[in-house]
C-alpha atoms as a PDB file:
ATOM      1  CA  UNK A   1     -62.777  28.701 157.840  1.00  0.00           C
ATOM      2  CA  UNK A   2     -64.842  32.252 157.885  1.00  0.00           C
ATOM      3  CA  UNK A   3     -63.568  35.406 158.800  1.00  0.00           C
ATOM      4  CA  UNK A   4     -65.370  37.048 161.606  1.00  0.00           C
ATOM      5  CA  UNK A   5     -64.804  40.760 161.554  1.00  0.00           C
ATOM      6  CA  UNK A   6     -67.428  41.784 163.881  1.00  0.00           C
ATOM      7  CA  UNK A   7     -64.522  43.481 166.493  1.00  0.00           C
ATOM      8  CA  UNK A   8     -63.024  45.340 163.438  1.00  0.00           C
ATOM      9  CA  UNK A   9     -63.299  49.023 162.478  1.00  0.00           C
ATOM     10  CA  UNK A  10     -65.383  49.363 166.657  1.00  0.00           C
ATOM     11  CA  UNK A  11     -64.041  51.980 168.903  1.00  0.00           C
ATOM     12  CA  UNK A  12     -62.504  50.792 171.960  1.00  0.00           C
ATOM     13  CA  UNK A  13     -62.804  53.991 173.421  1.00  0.00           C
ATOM     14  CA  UNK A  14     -65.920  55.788 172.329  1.00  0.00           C
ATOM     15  CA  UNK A  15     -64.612  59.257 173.759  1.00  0.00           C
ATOM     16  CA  UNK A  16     -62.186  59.087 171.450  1.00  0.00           C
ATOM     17  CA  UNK A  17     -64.129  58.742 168.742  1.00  0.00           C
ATOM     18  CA  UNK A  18     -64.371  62.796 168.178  1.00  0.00           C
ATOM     19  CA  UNK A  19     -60.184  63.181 168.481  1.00  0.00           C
ATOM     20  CA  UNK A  20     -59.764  60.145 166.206  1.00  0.00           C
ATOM     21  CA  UNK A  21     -61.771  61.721 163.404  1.00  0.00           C
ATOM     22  CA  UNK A  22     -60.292  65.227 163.793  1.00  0.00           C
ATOM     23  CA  UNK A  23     -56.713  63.324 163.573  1.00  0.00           C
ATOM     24  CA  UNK A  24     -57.896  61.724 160.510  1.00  0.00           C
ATOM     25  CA  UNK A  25     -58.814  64.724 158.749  1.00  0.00           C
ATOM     26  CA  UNK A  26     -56.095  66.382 159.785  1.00  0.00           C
ATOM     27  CA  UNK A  27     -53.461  63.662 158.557  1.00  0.00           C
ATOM     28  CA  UNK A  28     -55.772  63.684 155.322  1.00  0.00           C
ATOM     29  CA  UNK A  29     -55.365  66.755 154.608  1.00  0.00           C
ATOM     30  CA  UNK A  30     -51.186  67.358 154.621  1.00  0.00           C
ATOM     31  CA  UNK A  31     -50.729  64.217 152.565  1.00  0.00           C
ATOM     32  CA  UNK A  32     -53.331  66.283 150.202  1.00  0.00           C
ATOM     33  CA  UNK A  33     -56.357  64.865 150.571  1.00  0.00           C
ATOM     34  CA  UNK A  34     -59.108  67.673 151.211  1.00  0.00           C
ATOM     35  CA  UNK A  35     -62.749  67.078 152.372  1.00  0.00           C
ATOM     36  CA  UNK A  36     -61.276  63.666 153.684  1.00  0.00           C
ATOM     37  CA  UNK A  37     -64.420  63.191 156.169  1.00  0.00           C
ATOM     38  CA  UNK A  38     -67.151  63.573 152.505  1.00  0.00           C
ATOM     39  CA  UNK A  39     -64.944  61.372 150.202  1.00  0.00           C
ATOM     40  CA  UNK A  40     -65.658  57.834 148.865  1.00  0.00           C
ATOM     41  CA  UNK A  41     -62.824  56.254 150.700  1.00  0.00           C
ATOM     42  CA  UNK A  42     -63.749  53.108 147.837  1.00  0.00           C
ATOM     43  CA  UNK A  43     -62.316  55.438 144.871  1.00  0.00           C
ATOM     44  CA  UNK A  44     -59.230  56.154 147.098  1.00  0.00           C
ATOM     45  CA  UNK A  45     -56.154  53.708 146.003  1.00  0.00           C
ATOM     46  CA  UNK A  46     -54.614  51.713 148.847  1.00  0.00           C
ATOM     47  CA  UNK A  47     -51.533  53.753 148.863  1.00  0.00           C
ATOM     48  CA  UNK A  48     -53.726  56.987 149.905  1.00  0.00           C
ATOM     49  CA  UNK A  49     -55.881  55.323 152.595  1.00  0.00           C
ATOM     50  CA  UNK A  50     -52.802  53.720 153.766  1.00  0.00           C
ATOM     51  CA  UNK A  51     -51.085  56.917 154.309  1.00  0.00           C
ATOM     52  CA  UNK A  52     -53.585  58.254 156.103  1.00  0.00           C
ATOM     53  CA  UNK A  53     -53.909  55.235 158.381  1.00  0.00           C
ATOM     54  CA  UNK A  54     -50.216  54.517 158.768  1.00  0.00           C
ATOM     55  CA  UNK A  55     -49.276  58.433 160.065  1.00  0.00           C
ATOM     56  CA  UNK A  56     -52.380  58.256 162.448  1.00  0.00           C
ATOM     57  CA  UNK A  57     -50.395  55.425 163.646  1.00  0.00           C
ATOM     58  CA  UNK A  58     -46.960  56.810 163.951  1.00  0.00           C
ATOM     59  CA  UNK A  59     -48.488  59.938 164.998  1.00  0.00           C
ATOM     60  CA  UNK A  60     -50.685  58.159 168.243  1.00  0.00           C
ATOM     61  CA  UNK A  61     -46.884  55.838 169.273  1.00  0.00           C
ATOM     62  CA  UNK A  62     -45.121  59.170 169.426  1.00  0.00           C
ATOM     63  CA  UNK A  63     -47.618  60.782 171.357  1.00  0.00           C
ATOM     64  CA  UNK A  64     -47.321  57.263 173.612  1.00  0.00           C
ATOM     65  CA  UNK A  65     -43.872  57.326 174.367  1.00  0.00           C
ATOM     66  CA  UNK A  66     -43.148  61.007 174.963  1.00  0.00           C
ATOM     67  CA  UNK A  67     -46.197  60.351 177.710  1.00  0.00           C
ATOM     68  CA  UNK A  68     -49.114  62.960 175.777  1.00  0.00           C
END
């Protein structure tokens, strides 16, 4: 069995694209990862992409459920 991946890493919402990335960057940046947007996210270890990627997270559920 193949994996298809064709819906991954695609923007449900393309007007959020902008926010997304400035939330990214943001997040990058206080877990101390500067010029986040120019890096090789390949010579990043898991543990720092998954930082990034897990407070975006927690970050976009708080925002949910206080009704932002």
């Amino acid at each position: 069995m193949t994996s298809n991946n064709s819906g991954r890493n695609r923007t449900l919402v393309p007007e959020a694209k902008e926010g997304l990335n400035r939330l990214k960057t943001e997040v990058a940046s206080e877990v101390g990862l500067t010029n986040y947007e120019n890096l090789d996210k390949g010579n990043l270890s898991s543990r720092q992409n998954g930082s990034v990627g897990g407070e975006m997270v927690k970050r976009m559920v708080e925002s949910y459920e206080k009704g932002i």
